[in-house]
C-alpha atoms as a PDB file:
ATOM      1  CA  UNK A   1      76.970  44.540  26.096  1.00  0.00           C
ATOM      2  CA  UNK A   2      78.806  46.372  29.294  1.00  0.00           C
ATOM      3  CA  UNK A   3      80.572  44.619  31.829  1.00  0.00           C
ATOM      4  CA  UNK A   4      80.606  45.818  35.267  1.00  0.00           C
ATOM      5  CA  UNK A   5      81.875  44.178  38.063  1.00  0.00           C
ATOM      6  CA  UNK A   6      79.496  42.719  40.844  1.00  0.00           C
ATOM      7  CA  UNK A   7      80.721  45.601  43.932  1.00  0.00           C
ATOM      8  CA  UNK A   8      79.795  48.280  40.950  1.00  0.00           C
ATOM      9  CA  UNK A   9      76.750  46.571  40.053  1.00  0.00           C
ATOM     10  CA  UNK A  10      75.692  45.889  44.154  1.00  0.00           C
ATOM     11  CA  UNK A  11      76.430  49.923  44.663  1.00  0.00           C
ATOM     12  CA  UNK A  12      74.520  51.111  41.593  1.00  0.00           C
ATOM     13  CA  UNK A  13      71.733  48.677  41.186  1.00  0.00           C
ATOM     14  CA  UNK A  14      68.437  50.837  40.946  1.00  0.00           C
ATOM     15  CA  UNK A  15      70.604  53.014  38.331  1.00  0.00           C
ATOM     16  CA  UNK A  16      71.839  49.807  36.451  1.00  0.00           C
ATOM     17  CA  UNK A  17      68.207  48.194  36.473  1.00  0.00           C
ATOM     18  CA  UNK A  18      66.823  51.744  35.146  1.00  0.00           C
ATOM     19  CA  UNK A  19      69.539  51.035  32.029  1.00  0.00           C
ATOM     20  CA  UNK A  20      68.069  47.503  31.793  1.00  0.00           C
ATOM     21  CA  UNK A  21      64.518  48.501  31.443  1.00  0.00           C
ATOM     22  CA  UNK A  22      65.454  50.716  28.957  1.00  0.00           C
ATOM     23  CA  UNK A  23      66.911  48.411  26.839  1.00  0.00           C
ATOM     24  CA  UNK A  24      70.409  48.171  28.112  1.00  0.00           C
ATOM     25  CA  UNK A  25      72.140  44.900  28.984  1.00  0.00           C
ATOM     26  CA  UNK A  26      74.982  44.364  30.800  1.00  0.00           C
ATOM     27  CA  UNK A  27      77.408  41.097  32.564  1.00  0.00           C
ATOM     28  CA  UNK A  28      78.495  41.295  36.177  1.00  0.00           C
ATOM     29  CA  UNK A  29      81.593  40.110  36.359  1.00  0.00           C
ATOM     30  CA  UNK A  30      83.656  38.732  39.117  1.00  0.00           C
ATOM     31  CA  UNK A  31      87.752  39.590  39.251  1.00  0.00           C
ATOM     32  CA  UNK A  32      87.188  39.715  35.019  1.00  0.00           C
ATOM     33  CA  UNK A  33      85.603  36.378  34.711  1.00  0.00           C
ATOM     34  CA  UNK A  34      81.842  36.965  33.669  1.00  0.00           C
ATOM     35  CA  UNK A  35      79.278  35.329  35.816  1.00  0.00           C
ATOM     36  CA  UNK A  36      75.829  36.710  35.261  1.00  0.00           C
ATOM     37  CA  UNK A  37      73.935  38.487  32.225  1.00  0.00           C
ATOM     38  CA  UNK A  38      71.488  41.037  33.400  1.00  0.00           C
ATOM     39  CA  UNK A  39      68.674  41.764  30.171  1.00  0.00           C
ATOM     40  CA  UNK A  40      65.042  43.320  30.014  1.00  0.00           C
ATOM     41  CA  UNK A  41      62.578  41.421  30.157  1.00  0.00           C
ATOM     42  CA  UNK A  42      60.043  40.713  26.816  1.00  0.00           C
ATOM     43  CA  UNK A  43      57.183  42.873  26.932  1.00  0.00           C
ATOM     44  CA  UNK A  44      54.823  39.567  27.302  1.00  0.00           C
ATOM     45  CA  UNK A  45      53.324  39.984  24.459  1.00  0.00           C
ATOM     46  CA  UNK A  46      52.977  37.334  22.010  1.00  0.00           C
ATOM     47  CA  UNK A  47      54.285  37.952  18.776  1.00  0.00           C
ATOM     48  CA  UNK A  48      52.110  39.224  15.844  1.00  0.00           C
ATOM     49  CA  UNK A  49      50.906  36.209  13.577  1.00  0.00           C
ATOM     50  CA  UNK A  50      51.686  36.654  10.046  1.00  0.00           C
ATOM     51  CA  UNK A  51      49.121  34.488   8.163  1.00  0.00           C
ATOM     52  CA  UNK A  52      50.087  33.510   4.663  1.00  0.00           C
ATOM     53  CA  UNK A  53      53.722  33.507   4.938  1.00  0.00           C
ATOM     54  CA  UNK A  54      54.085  30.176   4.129  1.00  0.00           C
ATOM     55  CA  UNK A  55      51.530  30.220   1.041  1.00  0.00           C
ATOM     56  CA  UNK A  56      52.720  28.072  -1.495  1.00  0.00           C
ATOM     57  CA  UNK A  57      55.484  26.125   0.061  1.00  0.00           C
ATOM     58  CA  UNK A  58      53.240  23.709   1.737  1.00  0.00           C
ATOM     59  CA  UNK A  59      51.565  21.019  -0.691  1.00  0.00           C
ATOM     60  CA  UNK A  60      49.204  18.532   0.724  1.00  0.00           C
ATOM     61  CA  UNK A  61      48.552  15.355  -1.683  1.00  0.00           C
ATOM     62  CA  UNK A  62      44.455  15.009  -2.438  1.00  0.00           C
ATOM     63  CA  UNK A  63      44.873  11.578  -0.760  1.00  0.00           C
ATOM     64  CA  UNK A  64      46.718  12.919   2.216  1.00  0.00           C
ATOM     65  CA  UNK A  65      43.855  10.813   4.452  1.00  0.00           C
ATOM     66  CA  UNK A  66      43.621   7.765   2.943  1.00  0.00           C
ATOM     67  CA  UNK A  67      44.157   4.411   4.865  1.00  0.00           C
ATOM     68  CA  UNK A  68      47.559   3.793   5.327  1.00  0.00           C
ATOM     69  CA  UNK A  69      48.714   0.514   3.586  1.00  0.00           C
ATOM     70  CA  UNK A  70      48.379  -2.858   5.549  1.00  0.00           C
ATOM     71  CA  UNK A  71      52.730  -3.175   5.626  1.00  0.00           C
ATOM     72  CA  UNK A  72      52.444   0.008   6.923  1.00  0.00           C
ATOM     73  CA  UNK A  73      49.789  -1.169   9.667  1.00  0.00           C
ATOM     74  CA  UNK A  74      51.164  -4.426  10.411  1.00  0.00           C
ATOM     75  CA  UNK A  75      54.762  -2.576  11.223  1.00  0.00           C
ATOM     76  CA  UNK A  76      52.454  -0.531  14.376  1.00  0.00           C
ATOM     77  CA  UNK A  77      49.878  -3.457  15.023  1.00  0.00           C
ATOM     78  CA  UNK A  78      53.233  -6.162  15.277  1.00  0.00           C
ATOM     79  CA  UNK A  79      51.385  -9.236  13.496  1.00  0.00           C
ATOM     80  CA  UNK A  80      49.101  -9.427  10.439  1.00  0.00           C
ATOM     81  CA  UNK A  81      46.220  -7.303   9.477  1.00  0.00           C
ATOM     82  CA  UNK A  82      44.379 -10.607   8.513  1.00  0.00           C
END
């Protein structure tokens, strides 16, 4: 990533933000000490979605819905499940 400083980057900006949109990135810097970060943006689009690539690393118990136990339901209820 270039660093330029900010009276470079105020007296070249259209050229600068060409670079950018290009993929270019730079940090405007003030007397050496960094102060901004200028990036492109994301194209907006959301990423593909890549079904399966978790197949068989997930396992889901056959009784995955049963009722919970009553300990269990008295702990959320705060008194008895009588």
């Amino acid at each position: 990533m270039k660093q330029i400083n900010i009276y470079a980057a105020k007296t070249q900006l259209s050229q600068i933000v060409d670079r950018v949109s290009k993929g270019e990135s730079f940090v405007i810097a003030k007397s050496g000490t960094p102060l901004a970060k200028l990036v492109p943006l994301d194209d907006g689009k959301p990423a593909k979605i890549r079904f399966g690539l978790m197949k068989g690393e997930i396992h889901i118990e056959p009784d995955f819905d049963a009722p919970l136990p009553d300990a269990v339901l008295d702990a959320f209820e705060g008194g008895s499940s009588t």
